[in-house]
PDB file of N, CA and C in Angstrom:
ATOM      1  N   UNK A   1      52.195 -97.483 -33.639  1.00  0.00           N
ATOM      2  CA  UNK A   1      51.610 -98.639 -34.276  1.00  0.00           C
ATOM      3  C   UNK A   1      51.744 -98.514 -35.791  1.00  0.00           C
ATOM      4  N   UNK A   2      52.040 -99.445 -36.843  1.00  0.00           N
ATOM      5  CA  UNK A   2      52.005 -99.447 -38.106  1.00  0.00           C
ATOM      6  C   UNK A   2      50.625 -99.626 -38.364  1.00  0.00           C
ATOM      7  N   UNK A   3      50.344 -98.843 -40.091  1.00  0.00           N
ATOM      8  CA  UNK A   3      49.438 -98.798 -40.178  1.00  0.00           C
ATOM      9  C   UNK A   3      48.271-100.028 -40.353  1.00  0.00           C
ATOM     10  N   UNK A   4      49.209-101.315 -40.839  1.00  0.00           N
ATOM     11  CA  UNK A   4      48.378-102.342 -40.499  1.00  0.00           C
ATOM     12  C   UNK A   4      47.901-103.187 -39.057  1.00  0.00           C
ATOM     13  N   UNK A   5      48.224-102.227 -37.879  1.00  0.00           N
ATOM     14  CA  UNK A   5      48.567-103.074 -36.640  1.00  0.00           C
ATOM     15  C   UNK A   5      47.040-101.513 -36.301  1.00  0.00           C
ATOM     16  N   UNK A   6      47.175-100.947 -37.296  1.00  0.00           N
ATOM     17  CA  UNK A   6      46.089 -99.604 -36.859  1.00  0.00           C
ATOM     18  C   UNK A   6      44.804-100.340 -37.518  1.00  0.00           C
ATOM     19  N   UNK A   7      44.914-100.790 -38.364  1.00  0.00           N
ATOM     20  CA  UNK A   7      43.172-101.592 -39.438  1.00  0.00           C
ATOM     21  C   UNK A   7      43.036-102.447 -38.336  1.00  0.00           C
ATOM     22  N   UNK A   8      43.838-103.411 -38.172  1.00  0.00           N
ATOM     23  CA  UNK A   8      43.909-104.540 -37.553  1.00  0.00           C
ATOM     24  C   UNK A   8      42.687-104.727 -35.842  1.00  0.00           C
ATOM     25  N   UNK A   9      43.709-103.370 -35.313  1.00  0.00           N
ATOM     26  CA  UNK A   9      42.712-102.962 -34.031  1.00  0.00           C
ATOM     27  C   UNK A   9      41.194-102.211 -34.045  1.00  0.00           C
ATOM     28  N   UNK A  10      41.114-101.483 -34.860  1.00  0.00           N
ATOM     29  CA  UNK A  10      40.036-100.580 -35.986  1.00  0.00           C
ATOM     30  C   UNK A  10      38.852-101.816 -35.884  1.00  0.00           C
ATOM     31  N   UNK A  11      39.323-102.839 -36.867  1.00  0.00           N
ATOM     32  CA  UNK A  11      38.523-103.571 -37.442  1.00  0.00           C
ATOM     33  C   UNK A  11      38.181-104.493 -36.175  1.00  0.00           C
ATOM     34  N   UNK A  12      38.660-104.704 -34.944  1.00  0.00           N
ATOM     35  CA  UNK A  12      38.342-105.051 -34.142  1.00  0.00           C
ATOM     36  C   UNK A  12      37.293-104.667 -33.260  1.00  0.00           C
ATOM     37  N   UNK A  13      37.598-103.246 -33.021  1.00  0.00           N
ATOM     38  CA  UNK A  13      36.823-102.310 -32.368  1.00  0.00           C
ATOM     39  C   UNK A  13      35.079-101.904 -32.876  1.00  0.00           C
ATOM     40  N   UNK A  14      34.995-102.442 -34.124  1.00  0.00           N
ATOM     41  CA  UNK A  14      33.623-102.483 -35.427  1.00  0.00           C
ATOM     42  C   UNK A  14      33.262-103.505 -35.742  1.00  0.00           C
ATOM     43  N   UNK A  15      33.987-104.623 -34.788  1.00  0.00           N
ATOM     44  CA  UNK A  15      33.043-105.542 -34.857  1.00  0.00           C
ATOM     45  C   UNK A  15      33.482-106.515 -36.582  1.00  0.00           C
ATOM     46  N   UNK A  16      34.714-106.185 -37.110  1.00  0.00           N
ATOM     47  CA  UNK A  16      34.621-106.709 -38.933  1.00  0.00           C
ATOM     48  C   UNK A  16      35.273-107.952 -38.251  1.00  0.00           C
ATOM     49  N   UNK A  17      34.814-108.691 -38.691  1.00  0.00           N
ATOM     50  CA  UNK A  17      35.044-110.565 -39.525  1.00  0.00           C
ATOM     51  C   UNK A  17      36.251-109.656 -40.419  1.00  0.00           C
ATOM     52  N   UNK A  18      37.611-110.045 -40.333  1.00  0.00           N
ATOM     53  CA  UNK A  18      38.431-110.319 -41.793  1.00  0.00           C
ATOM     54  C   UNK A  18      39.523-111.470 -41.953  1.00  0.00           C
ATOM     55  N   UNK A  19      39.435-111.447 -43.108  1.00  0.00           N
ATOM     56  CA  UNK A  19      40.671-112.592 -43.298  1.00  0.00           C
ATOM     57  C   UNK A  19      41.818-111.897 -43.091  1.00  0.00           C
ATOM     58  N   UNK A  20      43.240-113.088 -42.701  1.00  0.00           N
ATOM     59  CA  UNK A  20      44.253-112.882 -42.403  1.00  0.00           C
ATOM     60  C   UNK A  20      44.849-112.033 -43.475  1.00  0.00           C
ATOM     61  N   UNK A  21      44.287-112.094 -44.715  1.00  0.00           N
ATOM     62  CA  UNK A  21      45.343-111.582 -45.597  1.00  0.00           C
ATOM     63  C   UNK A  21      45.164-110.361 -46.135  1.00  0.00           C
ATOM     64  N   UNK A  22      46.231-109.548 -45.905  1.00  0.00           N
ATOM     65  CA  UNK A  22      45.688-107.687 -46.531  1.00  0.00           C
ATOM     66  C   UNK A  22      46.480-107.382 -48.049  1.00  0.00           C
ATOM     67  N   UNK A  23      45.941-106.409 -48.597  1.00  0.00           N
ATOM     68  CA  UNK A  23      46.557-106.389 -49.708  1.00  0.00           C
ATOM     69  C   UNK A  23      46.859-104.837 -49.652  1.00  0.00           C
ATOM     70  N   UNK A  24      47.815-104.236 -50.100  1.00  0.00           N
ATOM     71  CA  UNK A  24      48.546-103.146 -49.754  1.00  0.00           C
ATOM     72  C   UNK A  24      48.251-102.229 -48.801  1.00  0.00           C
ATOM     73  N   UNK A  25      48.160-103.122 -47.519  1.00  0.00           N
ATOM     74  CA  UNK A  25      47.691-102.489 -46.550  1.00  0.00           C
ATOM     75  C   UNK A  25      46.076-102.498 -46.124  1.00  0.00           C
ATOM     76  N   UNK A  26      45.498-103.009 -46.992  1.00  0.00           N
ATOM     77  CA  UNK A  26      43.993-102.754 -46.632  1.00  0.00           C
ATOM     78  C   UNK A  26      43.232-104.357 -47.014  1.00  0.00           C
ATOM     79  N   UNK A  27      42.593-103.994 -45.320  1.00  0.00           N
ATOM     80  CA  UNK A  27      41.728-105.823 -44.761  1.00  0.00           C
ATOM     81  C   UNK A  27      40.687-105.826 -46.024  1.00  0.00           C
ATOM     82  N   UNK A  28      40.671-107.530 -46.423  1.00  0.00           N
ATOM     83  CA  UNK A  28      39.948-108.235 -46.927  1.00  0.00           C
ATOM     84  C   UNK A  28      38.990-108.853 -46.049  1.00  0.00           C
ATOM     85  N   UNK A  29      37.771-108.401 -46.528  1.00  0.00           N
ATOM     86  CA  UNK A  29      36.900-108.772 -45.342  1.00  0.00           C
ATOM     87  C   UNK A  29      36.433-110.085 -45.908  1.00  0.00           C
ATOM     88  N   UNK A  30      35.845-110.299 -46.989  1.00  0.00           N
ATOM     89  CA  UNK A  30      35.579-111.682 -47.669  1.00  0.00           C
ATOM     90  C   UNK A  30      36.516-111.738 -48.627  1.00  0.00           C
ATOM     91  N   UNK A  31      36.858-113.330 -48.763  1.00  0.00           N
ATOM     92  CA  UNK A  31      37.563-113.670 -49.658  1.00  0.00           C
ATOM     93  C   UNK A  31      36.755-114.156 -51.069  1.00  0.00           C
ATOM     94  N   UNK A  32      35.796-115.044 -50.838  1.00  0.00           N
ATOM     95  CA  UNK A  32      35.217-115.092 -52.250  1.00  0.00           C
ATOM     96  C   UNK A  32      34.726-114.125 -52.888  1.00  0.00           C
ATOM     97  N   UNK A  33      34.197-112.740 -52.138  1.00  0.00           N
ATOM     98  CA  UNK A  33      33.897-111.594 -53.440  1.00  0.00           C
ATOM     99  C   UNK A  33      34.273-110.676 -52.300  1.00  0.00           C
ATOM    100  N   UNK A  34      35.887-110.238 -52.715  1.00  0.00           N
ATOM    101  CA  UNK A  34      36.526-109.389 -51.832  1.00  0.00           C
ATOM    102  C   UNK A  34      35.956-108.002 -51.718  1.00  0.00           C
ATOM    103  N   UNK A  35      35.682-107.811 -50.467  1.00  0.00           N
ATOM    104  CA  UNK A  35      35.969-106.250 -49.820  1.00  0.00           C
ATOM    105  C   UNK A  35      36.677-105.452 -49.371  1.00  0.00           C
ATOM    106  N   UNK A  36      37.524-104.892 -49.703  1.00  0.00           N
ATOM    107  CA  UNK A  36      38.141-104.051 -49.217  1.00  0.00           C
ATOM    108  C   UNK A  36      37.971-102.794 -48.234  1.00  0.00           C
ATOM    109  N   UNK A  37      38.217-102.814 -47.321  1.00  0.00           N
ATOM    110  CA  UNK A  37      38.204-101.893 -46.040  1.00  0.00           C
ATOM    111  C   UNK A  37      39.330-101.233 -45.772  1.00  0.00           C
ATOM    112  N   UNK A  38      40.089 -99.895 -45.898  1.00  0.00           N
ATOM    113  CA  UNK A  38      40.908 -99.093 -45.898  1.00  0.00           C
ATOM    114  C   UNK A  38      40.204 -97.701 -45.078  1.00  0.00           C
ATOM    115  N   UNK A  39      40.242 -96.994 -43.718  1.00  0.00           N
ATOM    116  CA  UNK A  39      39.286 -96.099 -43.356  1.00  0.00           C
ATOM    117  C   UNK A  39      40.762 -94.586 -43.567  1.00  0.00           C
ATOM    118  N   UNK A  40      41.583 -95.847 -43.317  1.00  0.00           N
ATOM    119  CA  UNK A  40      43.107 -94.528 -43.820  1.00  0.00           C
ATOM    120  C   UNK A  40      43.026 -94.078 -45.417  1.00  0.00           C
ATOM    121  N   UNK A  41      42.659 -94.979 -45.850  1.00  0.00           N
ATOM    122  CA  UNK A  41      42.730 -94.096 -47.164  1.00  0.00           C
ATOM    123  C   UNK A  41      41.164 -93.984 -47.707  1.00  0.00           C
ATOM    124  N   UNK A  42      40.200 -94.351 -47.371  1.00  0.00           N
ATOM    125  CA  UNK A  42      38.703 -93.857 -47.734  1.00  0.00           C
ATOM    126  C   UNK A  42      37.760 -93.281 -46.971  1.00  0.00           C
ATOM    127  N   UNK A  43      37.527 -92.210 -46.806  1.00  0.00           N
ATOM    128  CA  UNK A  43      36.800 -91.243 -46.406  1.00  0.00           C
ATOM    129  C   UNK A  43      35.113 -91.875 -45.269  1.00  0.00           C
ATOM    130  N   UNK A  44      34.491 -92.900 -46.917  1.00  0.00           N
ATOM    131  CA  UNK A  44      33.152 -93.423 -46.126  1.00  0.00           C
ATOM    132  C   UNK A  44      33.160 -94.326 -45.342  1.00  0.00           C
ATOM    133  N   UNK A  45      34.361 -95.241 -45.549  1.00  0.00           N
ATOM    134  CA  UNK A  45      35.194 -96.003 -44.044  1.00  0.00           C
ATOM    135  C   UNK A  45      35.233 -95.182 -43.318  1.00  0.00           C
ATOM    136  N   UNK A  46      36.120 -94.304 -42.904  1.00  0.00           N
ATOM    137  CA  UNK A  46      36.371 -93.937 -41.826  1.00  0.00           C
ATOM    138  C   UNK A  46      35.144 -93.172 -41.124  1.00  0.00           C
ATOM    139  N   UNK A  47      34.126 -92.698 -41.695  1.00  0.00           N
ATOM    140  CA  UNK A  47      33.029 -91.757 -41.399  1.00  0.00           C
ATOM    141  C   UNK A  47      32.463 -92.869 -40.912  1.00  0.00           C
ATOM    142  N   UNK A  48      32.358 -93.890 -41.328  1.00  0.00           N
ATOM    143  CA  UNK A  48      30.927 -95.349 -41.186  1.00  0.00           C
ATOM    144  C   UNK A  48      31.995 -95.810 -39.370  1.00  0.00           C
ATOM    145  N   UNK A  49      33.293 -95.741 -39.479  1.00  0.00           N
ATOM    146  CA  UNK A  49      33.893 -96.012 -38.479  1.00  0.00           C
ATOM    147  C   UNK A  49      33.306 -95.005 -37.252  1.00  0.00           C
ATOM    148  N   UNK A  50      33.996 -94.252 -37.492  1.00  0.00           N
ATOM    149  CA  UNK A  50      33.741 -92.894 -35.922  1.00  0.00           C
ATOM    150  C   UNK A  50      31.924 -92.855 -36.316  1.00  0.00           C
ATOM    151  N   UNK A  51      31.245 -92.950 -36.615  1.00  0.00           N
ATOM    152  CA  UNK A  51      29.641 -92.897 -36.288  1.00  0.00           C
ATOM    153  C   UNK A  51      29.901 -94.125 -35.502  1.00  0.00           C
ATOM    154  N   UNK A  52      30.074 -95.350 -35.903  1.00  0.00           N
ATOM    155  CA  UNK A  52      29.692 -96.798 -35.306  1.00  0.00           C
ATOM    156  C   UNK A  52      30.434 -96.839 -33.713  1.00  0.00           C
ATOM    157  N   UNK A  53      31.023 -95.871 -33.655  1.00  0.00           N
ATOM    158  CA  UNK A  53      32.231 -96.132 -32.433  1.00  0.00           C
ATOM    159  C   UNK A  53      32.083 -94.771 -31.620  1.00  0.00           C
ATOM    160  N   UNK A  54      30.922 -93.786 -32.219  1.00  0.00           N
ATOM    161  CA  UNK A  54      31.022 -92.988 -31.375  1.00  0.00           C
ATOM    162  C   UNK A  54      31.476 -91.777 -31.180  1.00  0.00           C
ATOM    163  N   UNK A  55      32.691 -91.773 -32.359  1.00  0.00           N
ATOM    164  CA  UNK A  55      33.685 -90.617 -32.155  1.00  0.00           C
ATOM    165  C   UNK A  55      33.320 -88.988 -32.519  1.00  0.00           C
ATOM    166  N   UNK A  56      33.970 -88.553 -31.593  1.00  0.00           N
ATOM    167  CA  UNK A  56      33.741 -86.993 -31.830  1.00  0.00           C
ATOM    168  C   UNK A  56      35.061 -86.520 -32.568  1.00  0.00           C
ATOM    169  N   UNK A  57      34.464 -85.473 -33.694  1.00  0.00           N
ATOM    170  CA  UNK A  57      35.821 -85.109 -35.006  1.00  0.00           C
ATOM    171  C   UNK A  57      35.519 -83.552 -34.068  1.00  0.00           C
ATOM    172  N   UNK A  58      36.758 -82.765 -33.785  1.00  0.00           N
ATOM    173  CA  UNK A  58      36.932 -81.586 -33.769  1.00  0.00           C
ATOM    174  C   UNK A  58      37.768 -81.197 -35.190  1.00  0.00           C
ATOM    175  N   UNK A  59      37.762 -80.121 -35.953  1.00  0.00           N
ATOM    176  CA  UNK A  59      38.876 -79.379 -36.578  1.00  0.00           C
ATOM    177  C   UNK A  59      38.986 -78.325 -36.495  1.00  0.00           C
ATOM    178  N   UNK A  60      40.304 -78.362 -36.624  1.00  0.00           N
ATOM    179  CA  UNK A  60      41.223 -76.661 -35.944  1.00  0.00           C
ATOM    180  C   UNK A  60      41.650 -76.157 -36.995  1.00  0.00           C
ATOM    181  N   UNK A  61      40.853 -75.452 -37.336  1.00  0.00           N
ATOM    182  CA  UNK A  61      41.518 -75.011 -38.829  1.00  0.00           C
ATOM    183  C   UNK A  61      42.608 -73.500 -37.945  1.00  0.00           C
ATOM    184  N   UNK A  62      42.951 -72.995 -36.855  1.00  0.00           N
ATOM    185  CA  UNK A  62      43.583 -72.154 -36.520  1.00  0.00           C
ATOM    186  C   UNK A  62      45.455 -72.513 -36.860  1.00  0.00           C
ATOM    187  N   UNK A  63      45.291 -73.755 -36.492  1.00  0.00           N
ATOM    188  CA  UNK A  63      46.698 -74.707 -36.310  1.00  0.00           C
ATOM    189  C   UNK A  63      46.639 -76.058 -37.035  1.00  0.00           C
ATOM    190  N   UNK A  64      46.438 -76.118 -37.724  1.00  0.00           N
ATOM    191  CA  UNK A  64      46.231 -77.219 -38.893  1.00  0.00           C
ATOM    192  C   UNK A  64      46.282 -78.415 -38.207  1.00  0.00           C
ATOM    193  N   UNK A  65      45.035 -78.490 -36.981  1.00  0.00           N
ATOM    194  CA  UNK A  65      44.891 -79.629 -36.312  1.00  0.00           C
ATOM    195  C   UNK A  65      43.539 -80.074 -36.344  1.00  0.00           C
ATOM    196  N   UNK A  66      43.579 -81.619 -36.386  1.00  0.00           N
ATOM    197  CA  UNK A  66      42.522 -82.353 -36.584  1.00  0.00           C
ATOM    198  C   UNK A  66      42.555 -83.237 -34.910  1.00  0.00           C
ATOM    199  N   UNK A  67      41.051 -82.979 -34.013  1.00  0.00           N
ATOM    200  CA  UNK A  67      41.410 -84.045 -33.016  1.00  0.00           C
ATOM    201  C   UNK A  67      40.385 -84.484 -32.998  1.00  0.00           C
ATOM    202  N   UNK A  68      40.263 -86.173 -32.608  1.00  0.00           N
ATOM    203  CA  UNK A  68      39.123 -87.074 -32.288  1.00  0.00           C
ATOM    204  C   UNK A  68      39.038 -86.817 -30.530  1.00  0.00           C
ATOM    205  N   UNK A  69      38.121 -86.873 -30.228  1.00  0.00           N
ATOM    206  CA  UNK A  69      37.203 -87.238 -29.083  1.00  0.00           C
ATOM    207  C   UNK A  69      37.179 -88.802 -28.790  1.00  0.00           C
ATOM    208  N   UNK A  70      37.103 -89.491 -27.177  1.00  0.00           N
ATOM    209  CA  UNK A  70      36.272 -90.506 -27.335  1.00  0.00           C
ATOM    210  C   UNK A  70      36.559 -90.736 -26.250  1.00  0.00           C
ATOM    211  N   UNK A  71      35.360 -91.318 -25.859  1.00  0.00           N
ATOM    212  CA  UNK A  71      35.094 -91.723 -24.417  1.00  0.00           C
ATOM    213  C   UNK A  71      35.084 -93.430 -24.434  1.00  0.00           C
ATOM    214  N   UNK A  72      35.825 -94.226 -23.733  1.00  0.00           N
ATOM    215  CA  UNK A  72      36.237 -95.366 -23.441  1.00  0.00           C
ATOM    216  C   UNK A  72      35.831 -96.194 -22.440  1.00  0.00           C
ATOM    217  N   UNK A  73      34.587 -96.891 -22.572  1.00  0.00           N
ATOM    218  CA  UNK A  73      33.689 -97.534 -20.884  1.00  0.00           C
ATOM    219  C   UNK A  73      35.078 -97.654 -20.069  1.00  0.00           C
ATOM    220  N   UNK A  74      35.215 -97.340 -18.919  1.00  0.00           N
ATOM    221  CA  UNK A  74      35.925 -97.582 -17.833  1.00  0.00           C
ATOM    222  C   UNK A  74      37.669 -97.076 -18.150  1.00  0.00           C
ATOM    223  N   UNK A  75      37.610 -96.676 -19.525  1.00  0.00           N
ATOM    224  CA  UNK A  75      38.998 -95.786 -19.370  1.00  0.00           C
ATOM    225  C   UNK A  75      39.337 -94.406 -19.769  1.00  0.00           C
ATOM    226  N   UNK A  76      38.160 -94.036 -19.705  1.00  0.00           N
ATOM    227  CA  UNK A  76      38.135 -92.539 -20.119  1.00  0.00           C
ATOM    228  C   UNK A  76      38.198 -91.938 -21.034  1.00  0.00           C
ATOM    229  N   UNK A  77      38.471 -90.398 -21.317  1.00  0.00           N
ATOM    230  CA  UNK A  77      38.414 -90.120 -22.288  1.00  0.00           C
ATOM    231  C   UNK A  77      39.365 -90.188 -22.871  1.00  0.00           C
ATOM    232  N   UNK A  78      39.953 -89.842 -24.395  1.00  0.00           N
ATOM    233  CA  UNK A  78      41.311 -90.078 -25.030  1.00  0.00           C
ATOM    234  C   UNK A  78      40.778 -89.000 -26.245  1.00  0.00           C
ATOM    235  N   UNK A  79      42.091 -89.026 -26.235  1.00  0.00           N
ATOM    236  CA  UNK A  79      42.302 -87.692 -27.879  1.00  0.00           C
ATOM    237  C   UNK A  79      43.074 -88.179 -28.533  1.00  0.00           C
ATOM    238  N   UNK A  80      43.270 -88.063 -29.709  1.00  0.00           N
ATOM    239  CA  UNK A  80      44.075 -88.432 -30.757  1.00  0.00           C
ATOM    240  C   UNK A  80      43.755 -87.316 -31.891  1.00  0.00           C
ATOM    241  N   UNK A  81      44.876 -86.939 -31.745  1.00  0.00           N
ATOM    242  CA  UNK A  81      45.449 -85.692 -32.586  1.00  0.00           C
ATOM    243  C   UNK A  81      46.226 -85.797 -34.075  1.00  0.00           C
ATOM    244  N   UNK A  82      46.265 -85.037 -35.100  1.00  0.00           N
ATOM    245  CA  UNK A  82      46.868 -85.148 -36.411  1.00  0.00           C
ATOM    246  C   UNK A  82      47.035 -84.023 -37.238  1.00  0.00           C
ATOM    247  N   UNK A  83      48.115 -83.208 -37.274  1.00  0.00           N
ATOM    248  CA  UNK A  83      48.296 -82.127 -37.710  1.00  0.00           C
ATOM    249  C   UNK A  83      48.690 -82.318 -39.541  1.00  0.00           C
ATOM    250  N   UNK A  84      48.068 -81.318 -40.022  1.00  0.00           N
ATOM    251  CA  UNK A  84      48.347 -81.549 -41.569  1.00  0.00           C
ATOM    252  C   UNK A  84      49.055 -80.506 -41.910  1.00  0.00           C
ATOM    253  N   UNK A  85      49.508 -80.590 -43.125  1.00  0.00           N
ATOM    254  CA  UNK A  85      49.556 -79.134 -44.336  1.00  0.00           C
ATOM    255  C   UNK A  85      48.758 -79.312 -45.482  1.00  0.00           C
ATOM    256  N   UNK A  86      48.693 -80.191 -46.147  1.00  0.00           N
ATOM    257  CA  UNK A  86      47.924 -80.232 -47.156  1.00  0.00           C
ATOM    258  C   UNK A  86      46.737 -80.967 -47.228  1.00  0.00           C
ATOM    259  N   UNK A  87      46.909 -82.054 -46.711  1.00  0.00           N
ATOM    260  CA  UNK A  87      45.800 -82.712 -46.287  1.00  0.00           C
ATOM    261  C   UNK A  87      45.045 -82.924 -45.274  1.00  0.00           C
ATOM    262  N   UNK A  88      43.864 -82.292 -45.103  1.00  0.00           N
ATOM    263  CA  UNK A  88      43.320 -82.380 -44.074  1.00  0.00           C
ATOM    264  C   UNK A  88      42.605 -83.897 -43.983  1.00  0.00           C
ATOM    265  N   UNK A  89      41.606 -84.273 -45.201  1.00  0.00           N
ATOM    266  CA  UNK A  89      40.777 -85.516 -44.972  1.00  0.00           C
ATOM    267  C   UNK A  89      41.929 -86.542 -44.672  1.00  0.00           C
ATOM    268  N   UNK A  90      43.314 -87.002 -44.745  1.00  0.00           N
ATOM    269  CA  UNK A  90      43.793 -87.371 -44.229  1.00  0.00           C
ATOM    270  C   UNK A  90      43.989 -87.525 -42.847  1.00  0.00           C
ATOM    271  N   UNK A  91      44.115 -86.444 -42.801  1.00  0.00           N
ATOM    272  CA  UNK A  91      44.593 -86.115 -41.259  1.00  0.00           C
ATOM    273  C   UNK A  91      43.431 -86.856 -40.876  1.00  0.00           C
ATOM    274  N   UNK A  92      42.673 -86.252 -40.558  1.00  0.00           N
ATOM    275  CA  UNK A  92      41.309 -86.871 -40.367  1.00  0.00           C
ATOM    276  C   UNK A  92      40.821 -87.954 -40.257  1.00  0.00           C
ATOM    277  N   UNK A  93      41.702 -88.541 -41.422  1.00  0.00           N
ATOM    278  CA  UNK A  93      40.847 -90.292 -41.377  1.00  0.00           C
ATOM    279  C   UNK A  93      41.950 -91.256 -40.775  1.00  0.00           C
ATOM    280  N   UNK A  94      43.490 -90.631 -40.239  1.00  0.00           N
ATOM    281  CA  UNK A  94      44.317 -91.417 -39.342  1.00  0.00           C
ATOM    282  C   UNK A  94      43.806 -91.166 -37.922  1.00  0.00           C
ATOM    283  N   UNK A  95      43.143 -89.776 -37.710  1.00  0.00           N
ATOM    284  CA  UNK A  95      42.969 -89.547 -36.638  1.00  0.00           C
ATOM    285  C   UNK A  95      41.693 -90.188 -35.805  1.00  0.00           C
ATOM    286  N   UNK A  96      40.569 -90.901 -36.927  1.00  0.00           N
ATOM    287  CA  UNK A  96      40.219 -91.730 -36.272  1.00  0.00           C
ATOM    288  C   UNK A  96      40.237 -92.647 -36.161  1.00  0.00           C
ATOM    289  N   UNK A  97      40.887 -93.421 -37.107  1.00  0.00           N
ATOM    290  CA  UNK A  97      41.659 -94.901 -36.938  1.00  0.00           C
ATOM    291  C   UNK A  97      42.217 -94.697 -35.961  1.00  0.00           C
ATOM    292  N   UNK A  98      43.095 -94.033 -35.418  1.00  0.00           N
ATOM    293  CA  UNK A  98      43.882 -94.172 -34.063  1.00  0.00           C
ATOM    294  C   UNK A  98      43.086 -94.782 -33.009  1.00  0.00           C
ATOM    295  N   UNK A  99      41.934 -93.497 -33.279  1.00  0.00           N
ATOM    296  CA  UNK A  99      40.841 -93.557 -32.221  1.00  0.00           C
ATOM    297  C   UNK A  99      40.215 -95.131 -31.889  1.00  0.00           C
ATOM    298  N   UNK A 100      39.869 -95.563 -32.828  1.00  0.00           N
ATOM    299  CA  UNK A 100      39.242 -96.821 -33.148  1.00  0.00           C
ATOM    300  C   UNK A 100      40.127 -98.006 -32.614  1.00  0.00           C
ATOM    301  N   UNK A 101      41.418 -97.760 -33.143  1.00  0.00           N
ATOM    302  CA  UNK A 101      42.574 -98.989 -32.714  1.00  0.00           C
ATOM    303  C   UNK A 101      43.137 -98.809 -31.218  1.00  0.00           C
ATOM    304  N   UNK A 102      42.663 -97.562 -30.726  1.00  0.00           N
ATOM    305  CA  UNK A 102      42.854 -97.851 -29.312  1.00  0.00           C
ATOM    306  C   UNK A 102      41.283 -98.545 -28.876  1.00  0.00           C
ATOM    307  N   UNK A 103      40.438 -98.002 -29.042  1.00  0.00           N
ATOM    308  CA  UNK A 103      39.176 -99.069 -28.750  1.00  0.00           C
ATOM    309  C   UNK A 103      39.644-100.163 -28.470  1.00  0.00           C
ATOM    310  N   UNK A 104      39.569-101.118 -30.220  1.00  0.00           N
ATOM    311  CA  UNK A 104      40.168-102.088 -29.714  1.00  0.00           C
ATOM    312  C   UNK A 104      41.162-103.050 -29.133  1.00  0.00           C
ATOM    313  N   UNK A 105      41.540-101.976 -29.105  1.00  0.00           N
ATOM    314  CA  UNK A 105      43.437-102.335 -28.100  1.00  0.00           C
ATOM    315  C   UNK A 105      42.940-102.890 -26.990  1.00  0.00           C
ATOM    316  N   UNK A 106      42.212-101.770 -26.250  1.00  0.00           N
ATOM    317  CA  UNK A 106      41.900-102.488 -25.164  1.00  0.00           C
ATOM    318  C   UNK A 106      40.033-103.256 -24.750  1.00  0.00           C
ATOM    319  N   UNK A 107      39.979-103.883 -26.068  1.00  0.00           N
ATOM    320  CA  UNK A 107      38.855-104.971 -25.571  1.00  0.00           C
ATOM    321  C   UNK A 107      39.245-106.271 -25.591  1.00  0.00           C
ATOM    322  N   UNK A 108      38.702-107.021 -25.097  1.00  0.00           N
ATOM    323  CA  UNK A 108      39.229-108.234 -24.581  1.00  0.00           C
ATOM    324  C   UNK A 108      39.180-109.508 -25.800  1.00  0.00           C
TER     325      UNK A 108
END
């Protein structure tokens, strides 16, 4: 999935109202006094995300792996994995966007 097809489902899965239009990648939630929502590139997004949704953060600091947890009403559990070198809070904050954009992948 590209990373806007990753906000896109994310922001689905949390329930965000946004407008159609993103600006370098990251949803505008209001247009008259814009918000910006990016959980790939901001830390308290993505934390405010995996609390609201549930998610469990493992890190592996053995193998420079970051994995989400998450349990899915009626489809189980799922992992989503993200290996770094330098960046871990990265890693981290794709790895639960993933998490999130499969949520809402599959809600109706």
């Amino acid at each position: 999935m590209s990373d806007r097809e990753l906000l896109e489902y994310a922001a689905k899965a949390a329930g965000i109202d946004w407008d159609a239009q993103m600006d370098n990648g990251t949803i505008v939630i209001a247009a008259e006094a814009p918000i910006f929502w990016n959980p790939l590139t901001n830390d308290g997004a993505a934390l405010r995300l995996a609390v609201k949704l549930h998610i469990n953060i493992e890190i592996w600091d053995t193998d420079n792996l970051i994995r989400t947890n998450i349990y899915i009403k009626n489809l189980g559990h799922g992992n989503f994995q993200e290996r770094y070198t330098t960046d871990p809070l990265a890693a981290t904050r794709r790895a639960i966007v993933r998490a999130a954009a499969e949520i809402g992948r599959n809600m109706p």
